[in-house]
Protein backbone atom coordinates (compact mmCIF):
# COMPACT_ATOMS: atom_id res chain seq x y z
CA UNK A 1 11.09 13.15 14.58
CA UNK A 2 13.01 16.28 15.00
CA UNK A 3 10.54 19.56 14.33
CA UNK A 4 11.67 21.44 11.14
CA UNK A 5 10.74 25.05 10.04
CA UNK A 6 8.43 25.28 6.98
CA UNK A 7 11.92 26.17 4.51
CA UNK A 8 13.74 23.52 5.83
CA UNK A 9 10.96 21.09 4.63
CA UNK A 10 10.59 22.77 1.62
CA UNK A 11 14.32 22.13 0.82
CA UNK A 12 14.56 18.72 2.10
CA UNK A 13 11.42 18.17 -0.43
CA UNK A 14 13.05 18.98 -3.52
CA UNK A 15 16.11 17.56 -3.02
CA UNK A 16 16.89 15.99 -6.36
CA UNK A 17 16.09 11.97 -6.73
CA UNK A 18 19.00 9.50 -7.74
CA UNK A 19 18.54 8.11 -11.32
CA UNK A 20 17.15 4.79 -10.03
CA UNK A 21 14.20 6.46 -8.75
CA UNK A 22 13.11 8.04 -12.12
CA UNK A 23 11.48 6.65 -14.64
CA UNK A 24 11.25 7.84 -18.61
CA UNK A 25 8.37 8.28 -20.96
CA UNK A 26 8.72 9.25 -24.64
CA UNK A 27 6.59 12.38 -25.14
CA UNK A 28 7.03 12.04 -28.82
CA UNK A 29 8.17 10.00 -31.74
CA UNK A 30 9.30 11.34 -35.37
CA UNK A 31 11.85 10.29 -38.12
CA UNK A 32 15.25 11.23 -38.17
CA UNK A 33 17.44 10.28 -41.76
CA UNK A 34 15.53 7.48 -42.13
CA UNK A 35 15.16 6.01 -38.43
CA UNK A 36 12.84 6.12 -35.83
CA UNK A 37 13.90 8.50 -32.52
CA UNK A 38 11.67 9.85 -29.68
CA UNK A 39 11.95 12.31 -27.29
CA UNK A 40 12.20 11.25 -23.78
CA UNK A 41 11.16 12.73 -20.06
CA UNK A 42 11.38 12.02 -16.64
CA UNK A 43 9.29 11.33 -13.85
CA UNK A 44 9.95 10.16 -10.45
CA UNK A 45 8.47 7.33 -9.11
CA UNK A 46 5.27 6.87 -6.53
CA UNK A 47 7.70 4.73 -4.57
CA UNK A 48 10.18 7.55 -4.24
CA UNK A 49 7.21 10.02 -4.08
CA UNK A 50 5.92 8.37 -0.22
CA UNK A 51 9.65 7.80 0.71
CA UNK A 52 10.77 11.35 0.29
CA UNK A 53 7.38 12.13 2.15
CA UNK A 54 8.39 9.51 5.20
CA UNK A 55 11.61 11.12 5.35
CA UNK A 56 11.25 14.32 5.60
CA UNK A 57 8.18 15.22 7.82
CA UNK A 58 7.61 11.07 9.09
CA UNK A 59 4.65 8.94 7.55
CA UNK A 60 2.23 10.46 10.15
CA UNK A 61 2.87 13.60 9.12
CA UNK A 62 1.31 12.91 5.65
CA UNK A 63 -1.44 11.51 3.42
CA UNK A 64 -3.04 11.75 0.32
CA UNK A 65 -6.44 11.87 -1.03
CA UNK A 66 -7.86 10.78 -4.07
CA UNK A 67 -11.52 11.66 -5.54
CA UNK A 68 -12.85 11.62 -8.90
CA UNK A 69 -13.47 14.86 -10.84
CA UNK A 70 -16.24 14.76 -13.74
CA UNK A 71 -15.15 17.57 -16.24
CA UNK A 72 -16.48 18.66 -18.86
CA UNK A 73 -16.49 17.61 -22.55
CA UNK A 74 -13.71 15.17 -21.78
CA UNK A 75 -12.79 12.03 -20.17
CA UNK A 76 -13.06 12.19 -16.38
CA UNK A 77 -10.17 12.29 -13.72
CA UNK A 78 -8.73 11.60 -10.77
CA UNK A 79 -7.44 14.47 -8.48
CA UNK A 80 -4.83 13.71 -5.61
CA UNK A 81 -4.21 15.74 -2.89
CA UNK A 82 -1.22 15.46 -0.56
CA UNK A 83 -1.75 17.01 2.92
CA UNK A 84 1.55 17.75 5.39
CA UNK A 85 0.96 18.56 9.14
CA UNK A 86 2.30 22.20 9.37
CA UNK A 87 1.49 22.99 13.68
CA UNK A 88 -1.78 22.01 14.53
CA UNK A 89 -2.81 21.50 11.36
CA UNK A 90 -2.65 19.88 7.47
CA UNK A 91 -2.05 22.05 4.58
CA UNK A 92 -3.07 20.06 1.09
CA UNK A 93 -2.33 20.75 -2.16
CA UNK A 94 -4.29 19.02 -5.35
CA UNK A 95 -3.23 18.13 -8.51
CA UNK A 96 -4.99 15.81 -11.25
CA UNK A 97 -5.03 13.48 -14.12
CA UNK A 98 -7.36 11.63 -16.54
CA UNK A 99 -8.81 8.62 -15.99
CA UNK A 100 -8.31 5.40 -17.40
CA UNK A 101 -11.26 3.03 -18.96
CA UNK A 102 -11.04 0.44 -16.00
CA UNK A 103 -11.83 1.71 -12.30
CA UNK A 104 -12.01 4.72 -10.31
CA UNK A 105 -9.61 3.88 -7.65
CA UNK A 106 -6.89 2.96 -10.40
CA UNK A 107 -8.05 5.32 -13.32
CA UNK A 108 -4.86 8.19 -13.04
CA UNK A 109 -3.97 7.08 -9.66
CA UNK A 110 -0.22 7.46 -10.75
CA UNK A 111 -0.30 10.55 -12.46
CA UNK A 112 -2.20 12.55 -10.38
CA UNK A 113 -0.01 11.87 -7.43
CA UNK A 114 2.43 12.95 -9.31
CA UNK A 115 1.75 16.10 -10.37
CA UNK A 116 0.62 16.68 -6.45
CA UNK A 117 3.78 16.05 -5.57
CA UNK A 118 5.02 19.00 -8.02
CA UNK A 119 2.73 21.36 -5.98
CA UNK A 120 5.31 20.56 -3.09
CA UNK A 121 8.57 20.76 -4.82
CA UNK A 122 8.65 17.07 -5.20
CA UNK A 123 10.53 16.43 -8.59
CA UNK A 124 10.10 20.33 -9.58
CA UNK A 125 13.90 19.98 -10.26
CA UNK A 126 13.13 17.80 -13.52
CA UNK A 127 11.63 20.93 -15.47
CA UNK A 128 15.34 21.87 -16.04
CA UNK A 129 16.17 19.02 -17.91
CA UNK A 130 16.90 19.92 -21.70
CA UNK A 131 15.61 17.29 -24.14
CA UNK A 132 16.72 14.38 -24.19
CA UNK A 133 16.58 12.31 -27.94
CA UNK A 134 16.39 8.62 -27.53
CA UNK A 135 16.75 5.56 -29.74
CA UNK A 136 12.97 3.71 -29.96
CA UNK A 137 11.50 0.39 -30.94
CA UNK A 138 8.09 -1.06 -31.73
CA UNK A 139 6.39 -3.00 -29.16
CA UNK A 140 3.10 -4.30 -31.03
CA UNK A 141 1.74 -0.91 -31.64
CA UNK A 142 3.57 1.07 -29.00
CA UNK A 143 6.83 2.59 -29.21
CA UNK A 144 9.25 2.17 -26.23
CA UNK A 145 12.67 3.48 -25.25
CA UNK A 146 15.33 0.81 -26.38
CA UNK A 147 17.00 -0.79 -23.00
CA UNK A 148 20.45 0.57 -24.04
CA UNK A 149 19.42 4.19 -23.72
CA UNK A 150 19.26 4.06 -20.29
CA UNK A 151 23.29 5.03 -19.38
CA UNK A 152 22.36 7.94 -21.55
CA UNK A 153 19.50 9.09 -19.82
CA UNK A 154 21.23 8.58 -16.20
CA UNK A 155 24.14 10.58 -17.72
CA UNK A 156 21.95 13.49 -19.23
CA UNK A 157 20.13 13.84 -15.69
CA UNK A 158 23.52 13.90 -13.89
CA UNK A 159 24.77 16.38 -16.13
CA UNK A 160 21.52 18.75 -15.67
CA UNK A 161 21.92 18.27 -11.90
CA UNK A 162 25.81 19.12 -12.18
CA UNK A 163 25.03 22.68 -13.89
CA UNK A 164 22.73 23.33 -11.37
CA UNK A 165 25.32 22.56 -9.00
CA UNK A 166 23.44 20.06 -7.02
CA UNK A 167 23.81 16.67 -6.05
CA UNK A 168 21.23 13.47 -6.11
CA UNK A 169 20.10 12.04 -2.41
CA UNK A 170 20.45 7.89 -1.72
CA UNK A 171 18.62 5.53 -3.92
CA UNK A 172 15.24 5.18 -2.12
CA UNK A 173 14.94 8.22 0.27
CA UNK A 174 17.35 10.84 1.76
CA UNK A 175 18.20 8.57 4.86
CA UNK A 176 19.00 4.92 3.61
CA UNK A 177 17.48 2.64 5.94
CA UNK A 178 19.29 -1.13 6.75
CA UNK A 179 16.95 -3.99 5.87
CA UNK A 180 16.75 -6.92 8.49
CA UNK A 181 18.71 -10.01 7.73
CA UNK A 182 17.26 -13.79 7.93
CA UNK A 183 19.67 -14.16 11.36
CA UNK A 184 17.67 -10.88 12.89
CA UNK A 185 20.74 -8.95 12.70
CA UNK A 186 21.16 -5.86 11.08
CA UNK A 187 22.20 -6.05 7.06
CA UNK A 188 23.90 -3.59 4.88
CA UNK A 189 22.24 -0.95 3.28
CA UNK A 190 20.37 -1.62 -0.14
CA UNK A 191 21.06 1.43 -2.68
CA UNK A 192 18.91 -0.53 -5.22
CA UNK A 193 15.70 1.03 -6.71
CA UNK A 194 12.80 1.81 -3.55
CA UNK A 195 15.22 -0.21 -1.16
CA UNK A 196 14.06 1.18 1.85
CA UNK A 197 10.00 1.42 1.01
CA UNK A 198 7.43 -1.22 1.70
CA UNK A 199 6.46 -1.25 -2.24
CA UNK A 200 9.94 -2.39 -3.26
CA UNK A 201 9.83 -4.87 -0.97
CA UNK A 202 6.89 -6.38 -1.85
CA UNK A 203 7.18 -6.23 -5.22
CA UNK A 204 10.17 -8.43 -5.10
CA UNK A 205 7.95 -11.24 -3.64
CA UNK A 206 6.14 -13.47 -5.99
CA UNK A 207 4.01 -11.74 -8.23
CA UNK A 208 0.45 -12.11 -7.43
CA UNK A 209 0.82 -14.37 -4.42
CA UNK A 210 -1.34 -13.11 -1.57
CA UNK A 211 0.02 -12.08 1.27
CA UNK A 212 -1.25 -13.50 4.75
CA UNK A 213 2.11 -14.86 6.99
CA UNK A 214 0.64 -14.19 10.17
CA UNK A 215 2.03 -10.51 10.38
CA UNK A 216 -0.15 -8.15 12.04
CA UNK A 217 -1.23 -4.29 10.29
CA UNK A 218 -2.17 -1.34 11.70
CA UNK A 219 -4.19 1.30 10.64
CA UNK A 220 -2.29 4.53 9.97
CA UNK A 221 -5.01 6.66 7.84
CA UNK A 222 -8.06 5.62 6.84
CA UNK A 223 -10.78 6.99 4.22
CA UNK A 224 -13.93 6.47 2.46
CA UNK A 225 -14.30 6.77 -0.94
CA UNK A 226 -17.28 7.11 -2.92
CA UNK A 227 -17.18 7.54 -6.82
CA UNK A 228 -20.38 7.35 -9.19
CA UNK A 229 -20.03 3.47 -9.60
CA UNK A 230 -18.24 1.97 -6.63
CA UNK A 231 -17.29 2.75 -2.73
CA UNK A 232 -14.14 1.65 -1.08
CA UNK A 233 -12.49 2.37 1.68
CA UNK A 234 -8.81 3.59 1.56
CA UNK A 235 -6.02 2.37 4.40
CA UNK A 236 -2.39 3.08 5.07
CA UNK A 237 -1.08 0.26 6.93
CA UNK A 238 2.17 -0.41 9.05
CA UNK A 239 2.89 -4.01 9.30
CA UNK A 240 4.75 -5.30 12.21
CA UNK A 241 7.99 -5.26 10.21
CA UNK A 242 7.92 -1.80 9.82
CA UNK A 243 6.40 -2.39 5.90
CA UNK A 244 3.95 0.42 4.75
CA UNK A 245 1.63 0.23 2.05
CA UNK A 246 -1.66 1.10 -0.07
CA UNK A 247 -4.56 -0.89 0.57
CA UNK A 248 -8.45 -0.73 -0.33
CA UNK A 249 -11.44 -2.71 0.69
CA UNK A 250 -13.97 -2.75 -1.45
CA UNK A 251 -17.18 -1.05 0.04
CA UNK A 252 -17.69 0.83 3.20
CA UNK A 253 -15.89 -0.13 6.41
CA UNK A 254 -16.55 2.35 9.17
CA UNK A 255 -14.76 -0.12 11.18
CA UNK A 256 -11.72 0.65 9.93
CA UNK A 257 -10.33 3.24 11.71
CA UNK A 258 -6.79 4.83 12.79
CA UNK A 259 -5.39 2.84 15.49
CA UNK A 260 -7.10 -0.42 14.42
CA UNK A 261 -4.62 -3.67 14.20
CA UNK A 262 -5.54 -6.11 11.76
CA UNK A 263 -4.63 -10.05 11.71
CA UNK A 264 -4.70 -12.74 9.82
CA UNK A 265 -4.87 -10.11 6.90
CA UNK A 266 -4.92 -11.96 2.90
CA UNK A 267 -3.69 -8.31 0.71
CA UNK A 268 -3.46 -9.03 -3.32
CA UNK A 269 -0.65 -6.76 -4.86
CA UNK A 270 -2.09 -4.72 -7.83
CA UNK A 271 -0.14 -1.94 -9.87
CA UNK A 272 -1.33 0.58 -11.99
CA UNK A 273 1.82 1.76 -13.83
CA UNK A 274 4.71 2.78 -10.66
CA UNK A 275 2.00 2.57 -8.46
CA UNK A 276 1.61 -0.29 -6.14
CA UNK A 277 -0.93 -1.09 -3.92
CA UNK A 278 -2.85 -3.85 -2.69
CA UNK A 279 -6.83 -5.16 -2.07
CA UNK A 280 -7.64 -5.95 1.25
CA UNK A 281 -9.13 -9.31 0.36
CA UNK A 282 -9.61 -11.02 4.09
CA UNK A 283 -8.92 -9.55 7.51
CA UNK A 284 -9.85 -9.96 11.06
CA UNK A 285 -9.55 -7.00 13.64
CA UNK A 286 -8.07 -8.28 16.57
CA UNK A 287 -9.76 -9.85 18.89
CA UNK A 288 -12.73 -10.43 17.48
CA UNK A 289 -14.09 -12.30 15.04
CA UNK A 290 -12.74 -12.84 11.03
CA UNK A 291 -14.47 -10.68 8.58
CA UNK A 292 -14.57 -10.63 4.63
CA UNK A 293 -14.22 -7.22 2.69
């Protein structure tokens, strides 16, 4: 990958998303003449989040952290940091969110990266956005954005973005990428929603089906994490298709290491609002013999 200057990453960074890769949350609710209406935000996906990250300084040129962080008087959280190689060396910056009630490695996994992604410019553009009233419904006891609001929230975003005279990058990541056809030739490119990143793709196979076709992974960052209750061990792995993805293994695996390729691998997809990523269920490291995480 080409070597960019420190502003030209910067810019490339917080170059705004296309619609498809946002996603809105009602901050509020209230009454209006009689009928429910909400006020709704936007966020931009994790799957944009590690695109934009791949495309602009390459996927070796990055990785994130997560660790728990025990405040006080409230609920615990989860803080994510996002390093970027700058020379010789990685520069992070940390951001954080609550937990939820369940685990420590999904408790405000999604969040947190997130907001460490505003630290870098990532999505910074979205403060600009004036508010944005929405129709709502009740789900059970949750209130959600009616479907049909969302050509008005596309429209609102593009209309922010055209003040600030700027215009959206490709569905997916600044560089579109062509997905492989059955035949092995080269197909069109997708300018659906995460198109060109492994989570898109693999959410698109059947849901909860294990994944264990024979393709090979390797090892592209690897880390330990230990929280009060549990220890896993964190992986970014690069399948032989090119696919990259989340995975953890419960418990300690010193094994696992950068350069590492791993067969006969059995991942189960898990997703903790946007964020998808998968449990490294079975694996054997090449050439020797099969393990169980």
């Amino acid at each position: 990958m080409e070597r960019k200057d420190p502003r030209q990453i910067q810019a490339e960074l917080a170059m705004p998303f296309a619609p498809e890769d946002l996603e809105w949350r009602l901050q509020r609710t209230f009454e209006y003449q009689g009928e429910a209406k909400g006020v709704a935000v936007p966020y931009v996906t994790n799957r944009a989040i590690m695109s934009r990250l791949d495309d602009v300084v390459g996927p070796e040129n990055w990785y994130n952290d997560f660790k728990p962080w025990h405040g006080t008087g409230g609920k615990e959280a989860q803080l994510c940091g996002i390093s970027i190689r700058y020379g010789d060396g990685f520069i992070t910056k940390w951001d954080g969110a609550e937990d939820s009630d369940i685990e420590p490695v999904k408790g405000g996994l999604s969040d947190s990266m997130k907001r460490a992604a505003v630290q870098w410019g990532i999505g910074r553009v979205l403060y600009n956005m004036d508010v944005v009233f929405v129709e709502v419904e009740k789900r059970g006891k949750t209130w959600i954005i009616k479907k049909d609001q969302q050509e008005q929230l596309d429209c609102a975003y593009r209309k922010m973005l055209g003040k600030l005279g700027l215009t959206p990058a490709p569905a997916g990541g600044l560089r579109p990428q062509p997905e492989p056809a059955p035949d092995g030739q080269t197909a069109g490119t997708q300018q659906g929603r995460g198109s060109n990143d492994a989570a898109g793709r693999a959410g698109r196979a059947s849901e909860g089906k294990p994944r264990g076709n024979g393709i090979s992974y390797i090892i592209r960052h690897a880390r330990i994490n230990k929280g009060i209750n549990s220890i896993s061990t964190q992986l970014r792995l690069e399948s032989s298709q090119g696919d990259k993805l989340e995975a953890f293994v419960r418990g300690e695996h010193p094994e696992l290491t950068v350069g590492v390729v791993l067969v006969d691998v059995k991942l189960e997809k898990r997703q903790k609002d946007t964020v998808v990523y998968y449990m490294l269920e079975k694996f054997k490291i090449a050439d020797t013999q099969p393990q169980a995480a």
